[in-house]
C-alpha atoms as a PDB file:
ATOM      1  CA  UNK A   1       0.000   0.000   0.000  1.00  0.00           C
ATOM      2  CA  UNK A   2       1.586   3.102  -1.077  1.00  0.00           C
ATOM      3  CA  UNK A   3       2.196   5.603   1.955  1.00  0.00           C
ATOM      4  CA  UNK A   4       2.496   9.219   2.304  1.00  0.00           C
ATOM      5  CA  UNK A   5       5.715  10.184   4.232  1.00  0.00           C
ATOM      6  CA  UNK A   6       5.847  13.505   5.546  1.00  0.00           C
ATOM      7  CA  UNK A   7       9.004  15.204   7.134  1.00  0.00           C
ATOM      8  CA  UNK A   8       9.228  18.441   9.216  1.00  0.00           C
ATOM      9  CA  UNK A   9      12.847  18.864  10.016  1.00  0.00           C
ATOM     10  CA  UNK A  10      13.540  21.601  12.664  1.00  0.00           C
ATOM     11  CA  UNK A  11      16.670  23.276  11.948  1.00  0.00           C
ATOM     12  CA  UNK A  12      17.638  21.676   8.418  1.00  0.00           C
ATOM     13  CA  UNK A  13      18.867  24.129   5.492  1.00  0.00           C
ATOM     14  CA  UNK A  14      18.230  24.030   2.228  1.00  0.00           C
ATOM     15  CA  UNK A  15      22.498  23.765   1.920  1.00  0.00           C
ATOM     16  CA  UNK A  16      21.695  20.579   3.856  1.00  0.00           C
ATOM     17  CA  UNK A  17      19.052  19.355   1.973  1.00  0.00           C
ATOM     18  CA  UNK A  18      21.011  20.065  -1.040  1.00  0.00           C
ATOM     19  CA  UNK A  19      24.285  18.071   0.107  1.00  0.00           C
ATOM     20  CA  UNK A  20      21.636  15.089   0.440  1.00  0.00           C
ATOM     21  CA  UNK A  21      20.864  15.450  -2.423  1.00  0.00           C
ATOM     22  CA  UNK A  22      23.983  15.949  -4.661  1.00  0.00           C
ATOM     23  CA  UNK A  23      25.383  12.495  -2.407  1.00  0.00           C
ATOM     24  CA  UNK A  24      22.323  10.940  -3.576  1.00  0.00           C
ATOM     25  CA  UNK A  25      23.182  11.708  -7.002  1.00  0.00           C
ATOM     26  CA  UNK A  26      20.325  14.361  -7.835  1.00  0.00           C
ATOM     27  CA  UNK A  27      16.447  13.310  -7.386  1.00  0.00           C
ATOM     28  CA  UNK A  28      15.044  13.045 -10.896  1.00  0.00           C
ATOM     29  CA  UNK A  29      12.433  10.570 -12.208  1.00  0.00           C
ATOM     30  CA  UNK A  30      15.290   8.445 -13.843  1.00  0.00           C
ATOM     31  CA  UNK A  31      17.409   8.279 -10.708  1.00  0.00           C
ATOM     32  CA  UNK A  32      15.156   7.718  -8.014  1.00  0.00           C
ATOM     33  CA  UNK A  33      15.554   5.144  -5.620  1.00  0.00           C
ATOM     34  CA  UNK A  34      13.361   2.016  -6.203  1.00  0.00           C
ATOM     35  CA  UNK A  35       9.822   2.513  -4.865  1.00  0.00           C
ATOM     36  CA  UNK A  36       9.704   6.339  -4.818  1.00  0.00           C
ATOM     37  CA  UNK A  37       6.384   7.448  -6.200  1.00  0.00           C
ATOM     38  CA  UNK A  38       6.705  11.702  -5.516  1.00  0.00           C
ATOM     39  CA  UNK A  39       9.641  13.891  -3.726  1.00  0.00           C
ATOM     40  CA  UNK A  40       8.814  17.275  -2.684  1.00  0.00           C
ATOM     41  CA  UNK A  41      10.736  19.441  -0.297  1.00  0.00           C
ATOM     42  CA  UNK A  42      10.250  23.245   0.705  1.00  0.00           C
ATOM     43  CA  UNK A  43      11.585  25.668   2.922  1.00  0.00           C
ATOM     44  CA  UNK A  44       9.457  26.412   6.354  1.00  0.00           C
ATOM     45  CA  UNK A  45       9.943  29.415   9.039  1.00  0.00           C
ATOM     46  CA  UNK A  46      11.963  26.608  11.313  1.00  0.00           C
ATOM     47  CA  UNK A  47      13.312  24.057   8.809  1.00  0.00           C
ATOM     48  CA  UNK A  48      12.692  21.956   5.767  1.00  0.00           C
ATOM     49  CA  UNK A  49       9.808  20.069   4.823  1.00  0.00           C
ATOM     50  CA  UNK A  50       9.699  16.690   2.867  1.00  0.00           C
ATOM     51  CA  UNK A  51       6.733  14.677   1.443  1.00  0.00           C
ATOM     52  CA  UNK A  52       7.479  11.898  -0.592  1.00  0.00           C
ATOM     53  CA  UNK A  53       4.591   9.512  -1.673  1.00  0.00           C
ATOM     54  CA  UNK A  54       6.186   5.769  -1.910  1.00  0.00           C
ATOM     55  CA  UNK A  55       4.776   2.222  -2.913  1.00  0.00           C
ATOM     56  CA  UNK A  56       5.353   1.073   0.563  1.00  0.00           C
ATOM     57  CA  UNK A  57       6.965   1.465   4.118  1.00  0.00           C
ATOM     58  CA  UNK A  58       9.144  -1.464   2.859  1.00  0.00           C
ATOM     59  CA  UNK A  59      10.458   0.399  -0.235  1.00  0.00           C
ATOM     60  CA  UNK A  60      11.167   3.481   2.175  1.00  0.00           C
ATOM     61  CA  UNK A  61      12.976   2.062   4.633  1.00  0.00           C
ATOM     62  CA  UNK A  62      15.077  -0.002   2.070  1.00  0.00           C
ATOM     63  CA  UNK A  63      16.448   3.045   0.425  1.00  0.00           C
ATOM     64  CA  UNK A  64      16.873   4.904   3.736  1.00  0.00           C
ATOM     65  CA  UNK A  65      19.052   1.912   5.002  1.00  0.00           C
ATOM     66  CA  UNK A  66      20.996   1.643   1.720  1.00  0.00           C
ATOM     67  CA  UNK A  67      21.136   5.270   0.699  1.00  0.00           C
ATOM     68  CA  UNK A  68      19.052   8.177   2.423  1.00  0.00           C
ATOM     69  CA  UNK A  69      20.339   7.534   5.976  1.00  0.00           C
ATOM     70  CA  UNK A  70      23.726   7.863   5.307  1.00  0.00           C
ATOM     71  CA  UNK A  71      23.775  10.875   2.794  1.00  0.00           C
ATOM     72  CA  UNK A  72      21.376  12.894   5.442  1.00  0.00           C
ATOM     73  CA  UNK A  73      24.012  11.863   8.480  1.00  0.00           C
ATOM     74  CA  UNK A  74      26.892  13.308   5.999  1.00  0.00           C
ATOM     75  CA  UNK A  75      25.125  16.292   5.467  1.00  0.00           C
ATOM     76  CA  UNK A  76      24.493  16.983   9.184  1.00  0.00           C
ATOM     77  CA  UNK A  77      20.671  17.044   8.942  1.00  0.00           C
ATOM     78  CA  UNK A  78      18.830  17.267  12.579  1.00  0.00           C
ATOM     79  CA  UNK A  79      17.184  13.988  12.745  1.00  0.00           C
ATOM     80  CA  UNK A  80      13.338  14.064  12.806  1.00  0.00           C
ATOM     81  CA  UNK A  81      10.533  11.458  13.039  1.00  0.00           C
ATOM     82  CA  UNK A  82       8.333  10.838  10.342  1.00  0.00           C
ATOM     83  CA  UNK A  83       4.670  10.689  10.201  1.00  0.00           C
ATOM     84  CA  UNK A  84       4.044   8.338   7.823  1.00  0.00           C
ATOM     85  CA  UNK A  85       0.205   7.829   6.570  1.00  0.00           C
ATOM     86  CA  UNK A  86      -1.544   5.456   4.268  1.00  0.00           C
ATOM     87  CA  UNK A  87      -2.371   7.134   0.800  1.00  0.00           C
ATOM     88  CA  UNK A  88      -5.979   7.185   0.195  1.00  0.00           C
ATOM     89  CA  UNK A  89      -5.905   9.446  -3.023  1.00  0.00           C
ATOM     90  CA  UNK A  90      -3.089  10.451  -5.151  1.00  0.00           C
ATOM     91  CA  UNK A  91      -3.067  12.241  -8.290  1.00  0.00           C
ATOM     92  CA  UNK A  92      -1.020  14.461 -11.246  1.00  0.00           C
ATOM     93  CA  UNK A  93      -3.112  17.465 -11.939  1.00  0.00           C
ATOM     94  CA  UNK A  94      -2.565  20.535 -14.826  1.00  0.00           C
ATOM     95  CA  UNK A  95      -0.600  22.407 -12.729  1.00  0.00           C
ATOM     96  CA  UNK A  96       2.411  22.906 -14.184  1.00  0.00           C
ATOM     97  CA  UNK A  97       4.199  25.373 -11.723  1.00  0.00           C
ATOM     98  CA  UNK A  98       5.092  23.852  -8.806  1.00  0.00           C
ATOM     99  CA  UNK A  99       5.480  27.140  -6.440  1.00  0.00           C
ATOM    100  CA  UNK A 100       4.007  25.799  -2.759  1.00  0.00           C
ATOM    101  CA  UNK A 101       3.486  23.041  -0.164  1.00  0.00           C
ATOM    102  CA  UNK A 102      -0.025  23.052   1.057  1.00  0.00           C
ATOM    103  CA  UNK A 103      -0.091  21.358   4.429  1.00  0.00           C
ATOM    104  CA  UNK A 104      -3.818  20.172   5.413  1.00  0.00           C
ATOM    105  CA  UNK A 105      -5.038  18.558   8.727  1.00  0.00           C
ATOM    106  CA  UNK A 106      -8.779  18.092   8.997  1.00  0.00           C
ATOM    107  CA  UNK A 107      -8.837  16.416  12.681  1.00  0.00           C
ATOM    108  CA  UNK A 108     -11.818  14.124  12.563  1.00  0.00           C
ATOM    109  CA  UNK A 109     -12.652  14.001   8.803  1.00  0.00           C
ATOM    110  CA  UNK A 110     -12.588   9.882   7.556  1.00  0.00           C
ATOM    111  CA  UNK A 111     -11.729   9.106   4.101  1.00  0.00           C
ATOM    112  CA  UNK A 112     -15.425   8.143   3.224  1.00  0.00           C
ATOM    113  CA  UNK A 113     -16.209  12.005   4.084  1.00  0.00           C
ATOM    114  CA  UNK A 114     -13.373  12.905   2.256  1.00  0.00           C
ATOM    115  CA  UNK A 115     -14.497  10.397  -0.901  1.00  0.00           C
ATOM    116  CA  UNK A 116     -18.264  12.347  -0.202  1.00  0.00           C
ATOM    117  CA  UNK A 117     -16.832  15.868  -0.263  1.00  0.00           C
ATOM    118  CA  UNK A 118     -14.586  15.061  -3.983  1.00  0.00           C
ATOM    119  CA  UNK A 119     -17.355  12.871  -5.501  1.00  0.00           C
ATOM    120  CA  UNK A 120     -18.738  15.571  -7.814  1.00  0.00           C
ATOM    121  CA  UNK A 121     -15.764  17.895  -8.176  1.00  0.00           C
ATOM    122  CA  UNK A 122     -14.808  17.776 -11.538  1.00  0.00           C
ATOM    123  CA  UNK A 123     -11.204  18.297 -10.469  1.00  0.00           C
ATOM    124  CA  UNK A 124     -11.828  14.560  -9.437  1.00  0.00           C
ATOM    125  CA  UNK A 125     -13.564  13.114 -12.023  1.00  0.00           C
ATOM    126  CA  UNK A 126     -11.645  10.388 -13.770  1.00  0.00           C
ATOM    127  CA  UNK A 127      -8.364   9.573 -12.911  1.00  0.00           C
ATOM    128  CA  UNK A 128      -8.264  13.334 -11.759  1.00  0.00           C
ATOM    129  CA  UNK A 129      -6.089  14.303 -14.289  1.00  0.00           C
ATOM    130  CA  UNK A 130      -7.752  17.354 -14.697  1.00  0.00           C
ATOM    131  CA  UNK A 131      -7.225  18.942 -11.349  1.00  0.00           C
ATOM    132  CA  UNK A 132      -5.445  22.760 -11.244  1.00  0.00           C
ATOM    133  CA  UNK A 133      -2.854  21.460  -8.321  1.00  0.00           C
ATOM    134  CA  UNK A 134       0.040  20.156  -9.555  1.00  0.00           C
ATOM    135  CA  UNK A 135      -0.356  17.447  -7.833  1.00  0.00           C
ATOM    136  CA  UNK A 136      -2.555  15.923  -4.424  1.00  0.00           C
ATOM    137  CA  UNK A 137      -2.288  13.112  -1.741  1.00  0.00           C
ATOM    138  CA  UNK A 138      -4.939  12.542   0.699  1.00  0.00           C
ATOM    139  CA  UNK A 139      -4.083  10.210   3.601  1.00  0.00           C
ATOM    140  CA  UNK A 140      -6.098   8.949   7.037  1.00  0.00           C
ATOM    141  CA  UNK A 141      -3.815  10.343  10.132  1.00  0.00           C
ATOM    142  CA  UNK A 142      -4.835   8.426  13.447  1.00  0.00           C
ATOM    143  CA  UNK A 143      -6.695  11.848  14.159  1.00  0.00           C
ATOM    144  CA  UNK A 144      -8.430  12.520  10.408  1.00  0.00           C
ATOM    145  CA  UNK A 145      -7.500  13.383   7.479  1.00  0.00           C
ATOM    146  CA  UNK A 146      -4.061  14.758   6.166  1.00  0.00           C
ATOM    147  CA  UNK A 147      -3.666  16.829   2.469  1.00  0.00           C
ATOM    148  CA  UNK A 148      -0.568  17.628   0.855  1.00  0.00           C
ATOM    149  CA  UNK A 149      -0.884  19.727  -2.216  1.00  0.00           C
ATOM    150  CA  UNK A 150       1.785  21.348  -4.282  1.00  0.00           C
ATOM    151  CA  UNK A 151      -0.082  24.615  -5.929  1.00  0.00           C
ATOM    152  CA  UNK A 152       1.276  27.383  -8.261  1.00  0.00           C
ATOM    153  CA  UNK A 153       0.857  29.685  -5.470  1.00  0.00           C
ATOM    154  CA  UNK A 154      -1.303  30.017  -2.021  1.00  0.00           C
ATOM    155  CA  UNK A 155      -3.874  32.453  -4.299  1.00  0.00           C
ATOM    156  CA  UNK A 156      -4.018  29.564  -6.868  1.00  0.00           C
ATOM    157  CA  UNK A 157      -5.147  27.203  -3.517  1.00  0.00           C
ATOM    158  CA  UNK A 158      -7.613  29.574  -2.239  1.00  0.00           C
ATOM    159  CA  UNK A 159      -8.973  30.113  -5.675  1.00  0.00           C
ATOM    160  CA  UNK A 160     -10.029  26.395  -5.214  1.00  0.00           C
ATOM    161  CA  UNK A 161     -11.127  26.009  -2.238  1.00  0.00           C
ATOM    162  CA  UNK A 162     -13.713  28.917  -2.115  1.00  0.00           C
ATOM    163  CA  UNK A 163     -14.867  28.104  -5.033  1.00  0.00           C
ATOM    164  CA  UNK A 164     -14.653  23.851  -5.167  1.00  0.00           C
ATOM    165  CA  UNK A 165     -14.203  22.697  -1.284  1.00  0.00           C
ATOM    166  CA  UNK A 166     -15.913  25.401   1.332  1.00  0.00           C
ATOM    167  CA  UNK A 167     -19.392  24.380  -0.447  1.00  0.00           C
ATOM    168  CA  UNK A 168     -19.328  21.038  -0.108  1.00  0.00           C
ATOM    169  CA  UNK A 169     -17.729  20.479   3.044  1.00  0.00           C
ATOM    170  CA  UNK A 170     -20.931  21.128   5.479  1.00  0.00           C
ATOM    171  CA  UNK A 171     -20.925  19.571   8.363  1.00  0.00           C
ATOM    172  CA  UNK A 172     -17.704  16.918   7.477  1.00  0.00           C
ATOM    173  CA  UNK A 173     -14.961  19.517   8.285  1.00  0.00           C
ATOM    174  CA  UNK A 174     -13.692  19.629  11.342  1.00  0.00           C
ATOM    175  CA  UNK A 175     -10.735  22.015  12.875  1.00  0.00           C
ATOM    176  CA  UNK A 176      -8.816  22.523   9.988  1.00  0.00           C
ATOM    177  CA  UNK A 177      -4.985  23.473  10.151  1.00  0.00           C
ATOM    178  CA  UNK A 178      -3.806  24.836   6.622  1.00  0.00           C
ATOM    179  CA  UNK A 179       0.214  25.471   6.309  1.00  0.00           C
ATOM    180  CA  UNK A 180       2.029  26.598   3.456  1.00  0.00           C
ATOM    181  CA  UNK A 181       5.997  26.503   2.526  1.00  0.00           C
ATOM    182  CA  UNK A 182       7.705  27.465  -0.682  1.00  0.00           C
ATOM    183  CA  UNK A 183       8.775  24.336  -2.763  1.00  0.00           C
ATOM    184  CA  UNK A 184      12.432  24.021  -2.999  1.00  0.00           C
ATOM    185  CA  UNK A 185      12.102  20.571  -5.058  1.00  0.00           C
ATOM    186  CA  UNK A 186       9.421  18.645  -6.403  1.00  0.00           C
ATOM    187  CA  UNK A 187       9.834  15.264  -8.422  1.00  0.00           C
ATOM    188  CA  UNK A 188       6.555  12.812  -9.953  1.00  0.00           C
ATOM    189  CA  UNK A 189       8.618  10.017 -10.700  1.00  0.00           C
ATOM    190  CA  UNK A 190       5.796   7.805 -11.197  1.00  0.00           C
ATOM    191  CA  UNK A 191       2.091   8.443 -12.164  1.00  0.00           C
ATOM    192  CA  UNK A 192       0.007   7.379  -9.079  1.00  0.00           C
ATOM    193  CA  UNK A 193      -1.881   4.644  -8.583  1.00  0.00           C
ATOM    194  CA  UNK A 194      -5.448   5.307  -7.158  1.00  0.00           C
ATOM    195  CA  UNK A 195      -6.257   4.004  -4.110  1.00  0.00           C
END
């Protein structure tokens, strides 16, 4: 089952991150490491930001054991520990610029009110190829639901959801965090698989 893996990493740089990557050999969709769906990293207020989308946890620890682990200790990056959360939805959209991390945490909301909420959103229909984000993973936390966008810009996001989310959200929404951070790196090695 393909997993969302998301990384908040107090204190990292993007020098660091950039080390990491250089000893891994550059992040593209030909030189991933096996199992890597998505890589995307940005640039918070306190730190760096990674959320990578792989096939399984099984794929994820491999490479960190063979490769990831010992390029992030060489570069001196703070440790952190990863929330990692089963993919429920995962899609490519149109968006072509990939400018921001959007960061959502809907505490309560299940999948099947998540499924409810995108059923008639065109943005959805299909394989939800048509969608404006560049691209979108949905996920079940153990406390509800977790969204990680990357957007042309925060306007581009709130474009959407005032105009496709707020009205069909009713009662299904509960407290809703919403974080943004610049994208430093983003990489669709794979076209998703839906869920």
């Amino acid at each position: 089952m393909p997993v969302l893996i998301i990384m908040d990493i107090e204190g990292g740089t993007v020098e660091q991150y950039d080390q990491v990557d250089r000893l891994l050999g550059g992040t593209t969709p030909e030189n991933a490491p096996p199992g890597l769906i998505s890589h995307t990293a940005g640039v918070t207020d306190t730190g760096i930001f990674v959320a990578d989308v792989w096939e399984s946890p099984e794929a994820m620890q491999q490479a960190f054991e063979a490769q990831l682990g010992p390029a992030l200790a060489e570069a001196g990056v703070p440790e952190a520990q990863p929330q990692v959360v089963p993919v429920h939805n995962h899609l490519h959209g149109v968006g072509e610029e990939a400018g921001v991390i959007v960061i959502v945490e809907i505490d309560g909301m299940t999948t099947d009110d998540y499924d409810h909420m995108v059923a008639d959103m065109t943005a959805h229909f299909d394989d939800g190829g048509g969608h404006p984000a560049v691209s979108h993973v949905a996920g079940a936390s153990d406390t509800g639901l977790v969204v990680v966008d990357v957007w042309g810009s925060e306007e581009e996001f709130g474009e959407f959801a005032q105009s496709q989310i707020a009205p069909r959200t009713g009662d299904r929404m509960g407290a809703m965090t919403t974080r943004f951070a610049p994208v430093h790196k983003h990489v669709p090695v794979k076209t998703p698989t839906q869920a």
